[in-house]
Protein backbone atom coordinates (compact mmCIF):
# COMPACT_ATOMS: atom_id res chain seq x y z
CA UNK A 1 23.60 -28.68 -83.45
CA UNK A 2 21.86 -25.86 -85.71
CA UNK A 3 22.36 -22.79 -84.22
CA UNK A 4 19.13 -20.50 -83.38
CA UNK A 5 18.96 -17.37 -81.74
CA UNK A 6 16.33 -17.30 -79.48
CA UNK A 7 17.85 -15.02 -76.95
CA UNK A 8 14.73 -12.65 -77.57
CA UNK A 9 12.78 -15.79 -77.09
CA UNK A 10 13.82 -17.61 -73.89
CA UNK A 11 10.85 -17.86 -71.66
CA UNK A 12 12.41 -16.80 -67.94
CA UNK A 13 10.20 -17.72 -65.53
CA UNK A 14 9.93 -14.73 -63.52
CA UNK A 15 6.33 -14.66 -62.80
CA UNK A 16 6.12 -10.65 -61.78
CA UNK A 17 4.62 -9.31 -65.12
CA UNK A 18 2.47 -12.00 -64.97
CA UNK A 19 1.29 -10.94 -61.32
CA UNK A 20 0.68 -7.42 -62.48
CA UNK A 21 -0.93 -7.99 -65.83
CA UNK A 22 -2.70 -11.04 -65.09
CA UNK A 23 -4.35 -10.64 -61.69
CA UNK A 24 -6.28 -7.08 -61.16
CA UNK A 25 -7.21 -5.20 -57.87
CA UNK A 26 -7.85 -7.44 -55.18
CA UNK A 27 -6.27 -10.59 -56.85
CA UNK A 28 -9.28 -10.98 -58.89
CA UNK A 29 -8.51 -12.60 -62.46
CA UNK A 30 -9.19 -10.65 -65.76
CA UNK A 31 -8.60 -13.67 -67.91
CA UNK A 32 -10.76 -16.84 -67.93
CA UNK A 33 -8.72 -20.49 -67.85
CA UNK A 34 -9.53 -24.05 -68.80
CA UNK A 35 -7.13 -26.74 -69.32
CA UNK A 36 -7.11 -29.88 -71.35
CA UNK A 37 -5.09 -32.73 -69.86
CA UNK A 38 -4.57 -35.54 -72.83
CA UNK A 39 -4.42 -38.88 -70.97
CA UNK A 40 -5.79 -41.60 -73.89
CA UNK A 41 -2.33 -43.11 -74.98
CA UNK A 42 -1.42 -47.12 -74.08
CA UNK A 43 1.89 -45.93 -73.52
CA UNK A 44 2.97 -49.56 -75.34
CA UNK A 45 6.92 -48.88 -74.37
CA UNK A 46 6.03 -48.84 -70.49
CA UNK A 47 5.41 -52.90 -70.95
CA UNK A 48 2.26 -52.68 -68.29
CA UNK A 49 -0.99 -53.39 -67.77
CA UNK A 50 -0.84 -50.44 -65.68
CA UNK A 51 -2.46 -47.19 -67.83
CA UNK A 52 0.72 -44.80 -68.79
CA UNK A 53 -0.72 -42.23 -67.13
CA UNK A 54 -1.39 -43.92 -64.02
CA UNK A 55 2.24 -44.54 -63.28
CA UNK A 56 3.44 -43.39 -59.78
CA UNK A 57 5.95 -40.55 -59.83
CA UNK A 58 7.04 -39.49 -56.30
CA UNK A 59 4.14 -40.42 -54.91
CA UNK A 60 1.52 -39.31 -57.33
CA UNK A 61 -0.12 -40.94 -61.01
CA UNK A 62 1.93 -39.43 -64.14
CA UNK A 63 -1.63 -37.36 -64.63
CA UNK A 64 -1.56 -36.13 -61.70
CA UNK A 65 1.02 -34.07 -62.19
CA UNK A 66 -0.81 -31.74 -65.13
CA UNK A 67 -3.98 -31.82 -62.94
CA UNK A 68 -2.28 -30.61 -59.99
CA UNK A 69 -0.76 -27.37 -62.19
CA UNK A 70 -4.30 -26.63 -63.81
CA UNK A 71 -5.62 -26.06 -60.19
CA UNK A 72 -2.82 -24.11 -59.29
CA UNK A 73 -3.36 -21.49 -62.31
CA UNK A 74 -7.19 -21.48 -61.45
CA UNK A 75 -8.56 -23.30 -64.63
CA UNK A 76 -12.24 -23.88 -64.59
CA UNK A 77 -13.09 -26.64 -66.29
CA UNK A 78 -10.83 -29.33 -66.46
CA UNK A 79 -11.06 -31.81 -69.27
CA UNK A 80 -9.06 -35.14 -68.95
CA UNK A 81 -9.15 -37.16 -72.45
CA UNK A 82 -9.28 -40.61 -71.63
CA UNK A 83 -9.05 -44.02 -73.65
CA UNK A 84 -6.41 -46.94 -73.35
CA UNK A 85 -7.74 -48.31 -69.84
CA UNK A 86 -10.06 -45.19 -69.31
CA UNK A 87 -12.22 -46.77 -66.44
CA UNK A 88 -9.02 -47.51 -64.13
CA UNK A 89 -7.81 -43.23 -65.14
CA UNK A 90 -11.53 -42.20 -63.89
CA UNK A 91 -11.16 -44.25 -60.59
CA UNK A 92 -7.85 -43.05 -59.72
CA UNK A 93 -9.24 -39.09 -60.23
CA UNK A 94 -12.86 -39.62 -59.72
CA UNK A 95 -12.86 -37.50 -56.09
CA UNK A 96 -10.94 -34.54 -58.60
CA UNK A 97 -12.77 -31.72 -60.05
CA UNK A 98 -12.41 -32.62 -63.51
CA UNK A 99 -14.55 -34.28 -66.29
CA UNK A 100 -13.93 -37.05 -68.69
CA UNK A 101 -14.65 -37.34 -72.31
CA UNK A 102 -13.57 -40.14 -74.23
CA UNK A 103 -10.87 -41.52 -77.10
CA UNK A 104 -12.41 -44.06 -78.69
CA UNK A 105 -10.13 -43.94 -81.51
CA UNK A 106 -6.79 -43.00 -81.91
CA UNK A 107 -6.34 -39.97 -84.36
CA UNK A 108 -4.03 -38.29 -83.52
CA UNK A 109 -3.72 -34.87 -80.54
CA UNK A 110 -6.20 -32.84 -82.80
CA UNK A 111 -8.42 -35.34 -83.04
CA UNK A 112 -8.20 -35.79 -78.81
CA UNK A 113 -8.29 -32.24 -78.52
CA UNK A 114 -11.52 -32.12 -80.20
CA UNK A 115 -13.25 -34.70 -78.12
CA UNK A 116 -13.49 -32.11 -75.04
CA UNK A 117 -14.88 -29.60 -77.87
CA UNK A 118 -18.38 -30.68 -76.39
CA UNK A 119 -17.42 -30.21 -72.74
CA UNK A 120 -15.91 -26.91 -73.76
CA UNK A 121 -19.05 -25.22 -75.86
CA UNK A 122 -19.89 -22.77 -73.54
CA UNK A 123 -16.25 -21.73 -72.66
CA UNK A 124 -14.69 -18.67 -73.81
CA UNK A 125 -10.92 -17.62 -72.90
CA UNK A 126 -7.89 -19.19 -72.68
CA UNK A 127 -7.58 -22.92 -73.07
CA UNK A 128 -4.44 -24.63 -71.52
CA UNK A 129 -3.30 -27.90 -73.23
CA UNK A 130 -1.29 -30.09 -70.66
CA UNK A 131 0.30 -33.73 -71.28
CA UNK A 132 -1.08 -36.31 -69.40
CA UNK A 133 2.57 -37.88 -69.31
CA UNK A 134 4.90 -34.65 -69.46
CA UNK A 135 5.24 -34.18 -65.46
CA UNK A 136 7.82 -31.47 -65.04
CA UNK A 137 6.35 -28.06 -66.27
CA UNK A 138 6.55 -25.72 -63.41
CA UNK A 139 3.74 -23.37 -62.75
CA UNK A 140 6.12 -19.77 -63.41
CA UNK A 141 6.90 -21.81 -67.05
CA UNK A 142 3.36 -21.51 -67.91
CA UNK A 143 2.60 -18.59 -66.10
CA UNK A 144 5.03 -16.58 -68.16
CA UNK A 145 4.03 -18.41 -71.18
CA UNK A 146 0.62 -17.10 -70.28
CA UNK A 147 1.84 -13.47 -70.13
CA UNK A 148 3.52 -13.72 -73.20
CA UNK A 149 -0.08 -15.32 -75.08
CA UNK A 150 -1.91 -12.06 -73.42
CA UNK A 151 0.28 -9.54 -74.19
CA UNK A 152 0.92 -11.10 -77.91
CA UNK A 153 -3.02 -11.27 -78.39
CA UNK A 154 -2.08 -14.68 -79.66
CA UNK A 155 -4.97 -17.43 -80.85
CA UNK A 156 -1.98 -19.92 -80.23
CA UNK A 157 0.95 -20.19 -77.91
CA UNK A 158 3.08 -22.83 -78.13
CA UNK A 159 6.15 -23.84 -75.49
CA UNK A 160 9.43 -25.38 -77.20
CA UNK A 161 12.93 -25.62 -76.33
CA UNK A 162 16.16 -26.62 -77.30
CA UNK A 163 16.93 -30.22 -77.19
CA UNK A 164 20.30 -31.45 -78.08
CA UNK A 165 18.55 -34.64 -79.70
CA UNK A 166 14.88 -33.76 -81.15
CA UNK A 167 14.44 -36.90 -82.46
CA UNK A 168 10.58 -37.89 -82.37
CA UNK A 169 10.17 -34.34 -81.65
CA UNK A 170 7.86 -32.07 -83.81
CA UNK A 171 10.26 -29.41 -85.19
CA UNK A 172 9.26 -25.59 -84.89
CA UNK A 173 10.07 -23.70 -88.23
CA UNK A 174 10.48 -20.37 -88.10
CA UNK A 175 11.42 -17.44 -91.23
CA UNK A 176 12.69 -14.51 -89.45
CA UNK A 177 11.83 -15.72 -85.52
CA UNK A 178 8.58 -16.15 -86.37
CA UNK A 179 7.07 -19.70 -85.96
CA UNK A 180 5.49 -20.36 -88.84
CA UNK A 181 5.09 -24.47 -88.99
CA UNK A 182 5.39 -27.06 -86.70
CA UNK A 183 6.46 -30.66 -88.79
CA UNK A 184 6.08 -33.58 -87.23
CA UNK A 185 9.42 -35.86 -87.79
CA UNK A 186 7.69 -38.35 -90.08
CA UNK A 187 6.68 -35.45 -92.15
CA UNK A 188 9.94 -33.52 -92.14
CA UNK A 189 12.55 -33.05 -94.54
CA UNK A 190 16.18 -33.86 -93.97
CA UNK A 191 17.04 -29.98 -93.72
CA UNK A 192 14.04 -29.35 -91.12
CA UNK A 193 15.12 -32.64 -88.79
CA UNK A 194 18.22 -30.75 -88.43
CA UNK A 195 16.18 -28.12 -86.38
CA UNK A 196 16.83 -28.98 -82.82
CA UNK A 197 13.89 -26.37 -81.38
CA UNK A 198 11.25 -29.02 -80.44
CA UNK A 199 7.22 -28.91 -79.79
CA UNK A 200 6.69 -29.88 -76.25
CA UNK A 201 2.80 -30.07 -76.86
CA UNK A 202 1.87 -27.69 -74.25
CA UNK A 203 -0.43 -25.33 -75.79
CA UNK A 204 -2.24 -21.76 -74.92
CA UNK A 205 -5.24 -21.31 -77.33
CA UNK A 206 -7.90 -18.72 -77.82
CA UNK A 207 -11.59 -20.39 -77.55
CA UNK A 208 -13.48 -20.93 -79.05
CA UNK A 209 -11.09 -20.42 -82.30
CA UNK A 210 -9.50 -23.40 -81.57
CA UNK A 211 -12.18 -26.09 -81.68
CA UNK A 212 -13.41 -24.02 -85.09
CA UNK A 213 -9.76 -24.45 -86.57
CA UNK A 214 -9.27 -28.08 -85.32
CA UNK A 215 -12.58 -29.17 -87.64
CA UNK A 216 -10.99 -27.81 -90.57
CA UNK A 217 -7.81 -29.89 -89.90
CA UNK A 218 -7.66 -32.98 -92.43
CA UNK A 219 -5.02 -36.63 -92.33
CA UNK A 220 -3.30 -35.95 -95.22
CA UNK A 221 0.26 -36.35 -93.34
CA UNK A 222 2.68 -39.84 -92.99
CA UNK A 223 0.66 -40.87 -89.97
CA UNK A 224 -2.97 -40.35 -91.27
CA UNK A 225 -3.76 -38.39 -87.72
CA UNK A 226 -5.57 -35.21 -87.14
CA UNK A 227 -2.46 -33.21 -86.16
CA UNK A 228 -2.81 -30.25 -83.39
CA UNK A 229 0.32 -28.79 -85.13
CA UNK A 230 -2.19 -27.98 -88.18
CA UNK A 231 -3.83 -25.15 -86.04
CA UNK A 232 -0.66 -23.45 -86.78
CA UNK A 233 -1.07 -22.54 -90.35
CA UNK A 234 -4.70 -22.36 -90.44
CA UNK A 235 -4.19 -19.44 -87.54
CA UNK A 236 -1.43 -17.53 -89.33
CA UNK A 237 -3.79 -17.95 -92.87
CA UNK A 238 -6.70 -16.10 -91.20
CA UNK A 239 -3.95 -13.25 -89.88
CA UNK A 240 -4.03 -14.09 -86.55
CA UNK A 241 -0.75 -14.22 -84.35
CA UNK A 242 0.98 -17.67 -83.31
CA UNK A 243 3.87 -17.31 -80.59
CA UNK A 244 6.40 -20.05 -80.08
CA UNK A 245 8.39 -19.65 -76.94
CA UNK A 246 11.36 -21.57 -75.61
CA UNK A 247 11.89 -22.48 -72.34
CA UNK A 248 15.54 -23.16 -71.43
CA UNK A 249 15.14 -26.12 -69.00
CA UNK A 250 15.05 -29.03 -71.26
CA UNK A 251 13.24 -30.97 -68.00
CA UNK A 252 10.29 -29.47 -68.57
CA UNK A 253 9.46 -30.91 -71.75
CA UNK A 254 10.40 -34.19 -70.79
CA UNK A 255 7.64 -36.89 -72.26
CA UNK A 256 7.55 -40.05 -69.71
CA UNK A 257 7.19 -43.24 -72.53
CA UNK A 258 9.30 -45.98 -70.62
CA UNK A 259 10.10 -46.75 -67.19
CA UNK A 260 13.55 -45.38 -68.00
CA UNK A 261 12.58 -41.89 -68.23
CA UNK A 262 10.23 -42.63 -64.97
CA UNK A 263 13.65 -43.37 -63.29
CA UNK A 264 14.84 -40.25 -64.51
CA UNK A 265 11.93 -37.68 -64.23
CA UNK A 266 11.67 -39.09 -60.49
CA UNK A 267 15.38 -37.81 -59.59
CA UNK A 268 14.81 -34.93 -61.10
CA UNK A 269 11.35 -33.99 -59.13
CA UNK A 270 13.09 -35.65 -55.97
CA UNK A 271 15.90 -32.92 -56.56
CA UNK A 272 13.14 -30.05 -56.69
CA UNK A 273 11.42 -31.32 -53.87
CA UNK A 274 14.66 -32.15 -51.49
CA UNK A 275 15.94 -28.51 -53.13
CA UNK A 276 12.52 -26.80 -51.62
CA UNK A 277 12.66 -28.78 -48.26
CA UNK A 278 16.39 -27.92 -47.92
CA UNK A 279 15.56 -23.98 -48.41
CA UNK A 280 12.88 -23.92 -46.11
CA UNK A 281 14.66 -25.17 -43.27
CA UNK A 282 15.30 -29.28 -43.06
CA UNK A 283 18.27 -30.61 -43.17
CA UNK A 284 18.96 -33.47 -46.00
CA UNK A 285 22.11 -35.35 -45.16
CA UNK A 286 22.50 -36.85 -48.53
CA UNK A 287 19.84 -35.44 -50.55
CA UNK A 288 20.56 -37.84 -53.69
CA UNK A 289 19.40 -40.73 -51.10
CA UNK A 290 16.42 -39.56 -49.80
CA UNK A 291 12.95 -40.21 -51.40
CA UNK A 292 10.28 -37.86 -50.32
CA UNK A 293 6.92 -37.82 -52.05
CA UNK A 294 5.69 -34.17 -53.66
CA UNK A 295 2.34 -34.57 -50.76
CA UNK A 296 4.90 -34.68 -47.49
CA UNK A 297 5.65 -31.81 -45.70
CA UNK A 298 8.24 -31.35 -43.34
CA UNK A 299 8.94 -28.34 -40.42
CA UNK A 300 12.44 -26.60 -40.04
CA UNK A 301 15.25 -28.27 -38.05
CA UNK A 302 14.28 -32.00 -38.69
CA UNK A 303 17.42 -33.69 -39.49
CA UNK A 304 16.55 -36.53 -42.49
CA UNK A 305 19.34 -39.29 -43.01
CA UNK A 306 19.81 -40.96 -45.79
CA UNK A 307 17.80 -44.21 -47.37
CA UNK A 308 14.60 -42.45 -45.74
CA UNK A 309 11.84 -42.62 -47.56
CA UNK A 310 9.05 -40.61 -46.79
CA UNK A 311 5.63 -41.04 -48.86
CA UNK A 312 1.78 -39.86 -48.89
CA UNK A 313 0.42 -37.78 -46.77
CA UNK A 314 2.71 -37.84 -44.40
CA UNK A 315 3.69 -34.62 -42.05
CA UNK A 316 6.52 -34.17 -40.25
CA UNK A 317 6.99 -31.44 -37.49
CA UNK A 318 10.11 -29.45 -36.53
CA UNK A 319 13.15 -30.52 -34.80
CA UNK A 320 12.54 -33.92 -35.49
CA UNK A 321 15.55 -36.72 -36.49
CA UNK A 322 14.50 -39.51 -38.80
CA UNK A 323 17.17 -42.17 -38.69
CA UNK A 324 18.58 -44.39 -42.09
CA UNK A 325 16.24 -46.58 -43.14
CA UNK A 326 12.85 -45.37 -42.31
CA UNK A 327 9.67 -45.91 -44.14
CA UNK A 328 6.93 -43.55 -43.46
CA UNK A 329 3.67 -43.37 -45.20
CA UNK A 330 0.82 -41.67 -44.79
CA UNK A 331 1.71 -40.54 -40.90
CA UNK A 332 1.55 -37.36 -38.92
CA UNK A 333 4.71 -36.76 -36.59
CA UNK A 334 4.62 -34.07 -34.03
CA UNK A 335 8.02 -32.08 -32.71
CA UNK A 336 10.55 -33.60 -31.64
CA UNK A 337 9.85 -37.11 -33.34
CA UNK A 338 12.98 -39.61 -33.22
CA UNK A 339 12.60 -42.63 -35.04
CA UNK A 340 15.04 -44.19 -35.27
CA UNK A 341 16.90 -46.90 -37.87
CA UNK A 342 14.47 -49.01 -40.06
CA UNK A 343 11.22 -48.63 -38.44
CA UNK A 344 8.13 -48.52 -40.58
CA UNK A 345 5.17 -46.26 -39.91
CA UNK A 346 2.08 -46.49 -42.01
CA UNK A 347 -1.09 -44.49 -41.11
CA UNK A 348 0.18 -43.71 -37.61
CA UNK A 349 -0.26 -40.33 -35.48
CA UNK A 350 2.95 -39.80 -33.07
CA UNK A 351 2.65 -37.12 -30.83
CA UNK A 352 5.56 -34.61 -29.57
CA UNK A 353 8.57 -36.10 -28.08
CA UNK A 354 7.81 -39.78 -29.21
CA UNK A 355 10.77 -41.85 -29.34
CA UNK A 356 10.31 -44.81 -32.09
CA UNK A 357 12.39 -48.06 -33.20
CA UNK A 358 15.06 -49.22 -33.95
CA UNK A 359 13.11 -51.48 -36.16
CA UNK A 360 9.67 -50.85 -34.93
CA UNK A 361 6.50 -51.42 -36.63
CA UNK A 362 3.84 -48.86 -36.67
CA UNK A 363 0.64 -50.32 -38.76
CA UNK A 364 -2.75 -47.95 -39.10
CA UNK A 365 -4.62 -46.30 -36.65
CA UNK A 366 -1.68 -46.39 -33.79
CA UNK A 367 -1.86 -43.11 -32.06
CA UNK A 368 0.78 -42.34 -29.54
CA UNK A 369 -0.50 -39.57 -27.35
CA UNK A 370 2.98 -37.96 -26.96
CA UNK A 371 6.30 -38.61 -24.86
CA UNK A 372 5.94 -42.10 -25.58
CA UNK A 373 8.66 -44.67 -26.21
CA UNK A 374 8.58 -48.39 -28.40
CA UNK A 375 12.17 -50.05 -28.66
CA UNK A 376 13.38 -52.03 -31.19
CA UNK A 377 10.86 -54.98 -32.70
CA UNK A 378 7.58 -53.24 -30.89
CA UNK A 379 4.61 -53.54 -33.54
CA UNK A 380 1.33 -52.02 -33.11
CA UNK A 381 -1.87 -51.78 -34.64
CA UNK A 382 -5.14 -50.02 -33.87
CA UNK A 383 -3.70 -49.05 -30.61
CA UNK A 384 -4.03 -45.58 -28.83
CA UNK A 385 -1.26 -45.24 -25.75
CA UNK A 386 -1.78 -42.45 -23.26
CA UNK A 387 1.51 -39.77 -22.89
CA UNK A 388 4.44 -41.39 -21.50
CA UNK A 389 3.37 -45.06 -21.99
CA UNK A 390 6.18 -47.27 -23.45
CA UNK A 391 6.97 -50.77 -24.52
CA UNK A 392 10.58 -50.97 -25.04
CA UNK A 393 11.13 -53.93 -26.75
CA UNK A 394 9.88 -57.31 -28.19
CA UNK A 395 5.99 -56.42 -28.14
CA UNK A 396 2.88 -56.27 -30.17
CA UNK A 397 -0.21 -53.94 -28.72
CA UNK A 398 -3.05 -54.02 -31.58
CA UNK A 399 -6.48 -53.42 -30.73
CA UNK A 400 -6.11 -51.74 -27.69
CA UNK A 401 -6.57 -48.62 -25.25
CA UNK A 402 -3.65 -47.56 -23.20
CA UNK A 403 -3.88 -45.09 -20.41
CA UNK A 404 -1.32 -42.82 -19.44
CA UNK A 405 2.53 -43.80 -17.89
CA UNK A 406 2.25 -47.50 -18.74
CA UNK A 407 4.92 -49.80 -19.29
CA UNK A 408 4.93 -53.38 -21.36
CA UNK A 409 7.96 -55.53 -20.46
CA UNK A 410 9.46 -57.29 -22.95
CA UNK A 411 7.47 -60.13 -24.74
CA UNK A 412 4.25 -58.54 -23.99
CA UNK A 413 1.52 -59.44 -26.69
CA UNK A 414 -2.09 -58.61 -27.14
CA UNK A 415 -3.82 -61.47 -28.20
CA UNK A 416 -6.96 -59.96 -29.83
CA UNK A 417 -7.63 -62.54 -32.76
CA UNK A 418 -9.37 -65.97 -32.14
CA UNK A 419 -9.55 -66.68 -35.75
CA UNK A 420 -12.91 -64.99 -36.87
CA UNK A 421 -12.98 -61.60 -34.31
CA UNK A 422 -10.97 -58.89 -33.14
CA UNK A 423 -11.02 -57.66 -29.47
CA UNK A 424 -10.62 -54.76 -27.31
CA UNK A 425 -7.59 -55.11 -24.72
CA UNK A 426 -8.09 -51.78 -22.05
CA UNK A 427 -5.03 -51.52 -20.31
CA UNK A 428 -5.61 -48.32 -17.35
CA UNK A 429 -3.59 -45.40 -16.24
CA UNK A 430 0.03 -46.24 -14.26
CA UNK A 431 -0.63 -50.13 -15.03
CA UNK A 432 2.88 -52.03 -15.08
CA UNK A 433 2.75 -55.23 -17.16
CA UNK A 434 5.71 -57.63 -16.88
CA UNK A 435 7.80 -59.18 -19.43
CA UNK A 436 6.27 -62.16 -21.27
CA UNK A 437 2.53 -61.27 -20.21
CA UNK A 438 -0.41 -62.45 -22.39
CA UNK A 439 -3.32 -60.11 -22.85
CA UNK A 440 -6.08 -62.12 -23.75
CA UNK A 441 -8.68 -60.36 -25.03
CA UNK A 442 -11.57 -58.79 -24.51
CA UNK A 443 -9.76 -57.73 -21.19
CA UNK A 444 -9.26 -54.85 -18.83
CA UNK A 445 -6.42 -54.18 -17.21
CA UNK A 446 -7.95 -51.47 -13.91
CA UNK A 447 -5.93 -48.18 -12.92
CA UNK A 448 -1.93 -48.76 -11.14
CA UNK A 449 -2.34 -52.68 -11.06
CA UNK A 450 0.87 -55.42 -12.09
CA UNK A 451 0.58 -57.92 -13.75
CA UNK A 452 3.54 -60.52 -12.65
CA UNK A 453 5.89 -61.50 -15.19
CA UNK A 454 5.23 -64.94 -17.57
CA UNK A 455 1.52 -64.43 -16.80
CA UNK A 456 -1.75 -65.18 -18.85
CA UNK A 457 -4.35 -62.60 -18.09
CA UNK A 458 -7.77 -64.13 -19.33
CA UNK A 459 -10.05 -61.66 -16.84
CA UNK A 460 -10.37 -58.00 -16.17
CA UNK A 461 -7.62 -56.98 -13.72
CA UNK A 462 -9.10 -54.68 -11.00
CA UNK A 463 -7.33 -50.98 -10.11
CA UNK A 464 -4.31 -50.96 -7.73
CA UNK A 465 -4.05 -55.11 -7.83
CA UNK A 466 -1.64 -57.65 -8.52
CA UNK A 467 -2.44 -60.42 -11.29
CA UNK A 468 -0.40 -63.67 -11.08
CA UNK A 469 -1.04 -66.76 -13.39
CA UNK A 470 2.31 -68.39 -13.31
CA UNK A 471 2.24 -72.63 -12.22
CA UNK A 472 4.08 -72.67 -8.94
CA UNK A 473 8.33 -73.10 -9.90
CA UNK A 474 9.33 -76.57 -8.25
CA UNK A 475 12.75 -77.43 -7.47
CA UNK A 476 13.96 -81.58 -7.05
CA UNK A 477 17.40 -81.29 -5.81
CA UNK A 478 20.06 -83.44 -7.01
CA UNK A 479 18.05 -84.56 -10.06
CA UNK A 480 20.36 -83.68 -12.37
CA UNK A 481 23.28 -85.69 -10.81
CA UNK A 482 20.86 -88.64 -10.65
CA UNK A 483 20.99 -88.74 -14.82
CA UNK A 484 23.83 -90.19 -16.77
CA UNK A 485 25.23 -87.46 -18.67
CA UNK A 486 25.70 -88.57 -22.92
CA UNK A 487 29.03 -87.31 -24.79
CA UNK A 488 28.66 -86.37 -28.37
């Protein structure tokens, strides 16, 4: 590997000067941001109809990832260069503060770049450039890279690092630590692909001077693109300062162009965000087995076992346990949650001091109240139960209202579908319904009445009664002596 010394260079990502010089009196900003998220590429290698950029990564599109870091540092506007499959990328961020030009042709990043030059006319500052498929940069990288571009008085800023393979890697050429070129590989010579300090196309500009530089950029290179890397040269002829600085985690930079790097980029943001959880308070009992999405958030003291995975929205409070094999997406736990092996949640609220599963089956729009219990095999949907209520075992409640300190025997079902509408099943405060009961419905079960076990209730139960619709049990004794008995 060609040696470098970049020790003056190394971007640390300390984010104090940036704090001081950055933000004024009263946290105000004295610079102006916008960003640039490039998000027009097929992404041919990911072998989907699915836009590259729209490729889930721990819960979130590839995209998303950029977007979510220009908010963070403030930028206003946000550009996001569509193309390849642009409709389906405007959809998935249309409810995002960001506007969409268009790719129509592939030319290259300068040539992308230059398609937000209209939405960008009346902006003056500092223009962020961000990958639309280069997920890991962490807000202190950019931050610092920031401080360095101010206190430079840079018209470009460029972020590289050190990668122990640069192949299909611009190169960053430098006479006496000064960047002074950035080749693209097709365009380098043998003794320049032997540099192994890379371009990771994440850019700080000065605007407007960099819309003015990229229409003086020409195609006369191996590709016959409009190259970004161009701006280089054409800054450093009209004196003005360029500033390449390295970052030292490699992960950073890391382009997503196949599902293999997916695979990998998603262990290493699971590691960050089991890393964060871990620090904060929750305890991970095999972090390498536990998928949590970047959007969950979890209290201190809940215990997570492994093979959990946890995705959305989802928020979990404290001193909860969350058993092996639990799905949960898109749900709101209270404290002291147990849910135990394999259940699945999906768009559920569980209030404090619900136990759930083994193997239950939370669908959207349950709502436990709190201090409620449902066994093993209980599945609900559309169902609100009262604190304390419980079916322990072997039922489905959907489309229903359940008072207070309830219980469902075993076998219990809601019947609430005749094949073209849903109904309402009210079941009352301190009801007790025995095992194997039918609830068809629309039906009302009134305040402290049973209903007898094996029974069909097809009318509204009234308060404090019993409900019986079992045939009469006969008994003919002797019967079964009276039959001949058949060997095998």
């Amino acid at each position: 590997m060609t040696q470098i010394n970049l020790d003056s260079l190394i971007l640390k990502t300390d984010n104090t000067d940036f704090n001081q010089s950055i933000l004024g009196d009263g946290g105000m900003t004295q610079h102006t941001y916008a960003a640039v998220i490039l998000a027009a590429g097929q992404g041919t290698r990911m072998k989907s109809q699915l836009p590259k950029v729209l490729h889930p990564l721990a819960g979130q599109p590839l995209a998303a990832w950029p977007l979510n870091l220009a908010e963070e540092l403030r930028c206003q506007p946000q550009v996001m260069v569509v193309g390849h499959g642009s409709e389906r990328v405007k959809a998935a961020f249309s409810e995002r503060d960001v506007q969409f030009v268009e790719q129509r042709e592939q030319l290259g990043t300068g040539h992308a770049l230059l398609c937000a030059a209209a939405a960008l006319e009346n902006f003056s500052g500092t223009l962020l450039l961000f990958c639309g498929d280069v997920p890991l940069l962490k807000k202190t990288t950019i931050e610092t890279l920031l401080h360095r571009h101010h206190a430079a008085g840079a018209a470009v800023s460029v972020l590289t690092t050190l990668m122990p393979d640069p192949t299909g890697y611009g190169r960053i050429i430098r006479e006496n630590g000064a960047a002074t070129a950035i080749v693209e590989e097709k365009d380098a010579s043998s003794e320049q692909q032997q540099v192994h300090e890379i371009n990771t196309g994440i850019y700080a500009f000065a605007a407007p001077f960099v819309f003015t530089a990229l229409r003086q950029v020409g195609r006369d290179n191996a590709q016959g693109e409009y190259y970004l890397t161009d701006i280089i040269g054409i800054a450093r002829s009209q004196g003005k300062t360029v500033c390449a600085i390295a970052t030292d985690d490699t992960d950073e930079a890391m382009g997503i162009n196949d599902r293999v790097q997916l695979a990998h980029a998603a262990t290493l943001v699971r590691r960050r965000i089991n890393e964060q959880l871990m620090r904060a308070g929750v305890t991970l009992i095999d972090p390498a087995t536990t998928y949590i999405d970047a959007t969950v958030t979890i209290a201190a003291d809940t215990l997570v076992h492994p093979n959990v995975h946890l995705c959305g929205t989802t928020c979990i409070g404290a001193d909860c346990i969350i058993e092996p094999g639990a799905v949960i997406t898109d749900c709101r736990l209270g404290d002291y949650v147990h849910i135990k092996s394999g259940s699945v949640l999906t768009g559920a609220e569980v209030g404090n001091g619900c136990t759930i599963g083994p193997m239950a089956h939370l669908r959207p729009q349950t709502v436990l109240v709190g201090n409620n219990k449902l066994g093993n095999f209980v599945e609900t949907k559309k169902a609100v139960f009262g604190e304390k209520s419980q079916a322990s075992h072997l039922t489905y409640i959907g489309d229903a209202e359940v008072g207070k300190n309830v219980n469902f025997g075993c076998g219990t079902i809601t019947c609430n579908y005749d094949g073209s509408n849903k109904y309402k099943t009210i079941v009352e405060d301190d009801v007790f319904v025995g095992s194997d009961t039918q609830l068809i419905a629309p039906v009302t079960i009134g305040r402290n009445s049973l209903i007898g076990a094996g029974s069909t209730i097809t009318e509204d139960v009234p308060p404090n009664a019993l409900a019986l619709s079992r045939v009469r049990q006969k008994i003919v004794p002797g019967w079964r002596n009276r039959k001949p008995k058949t060997g095998k």
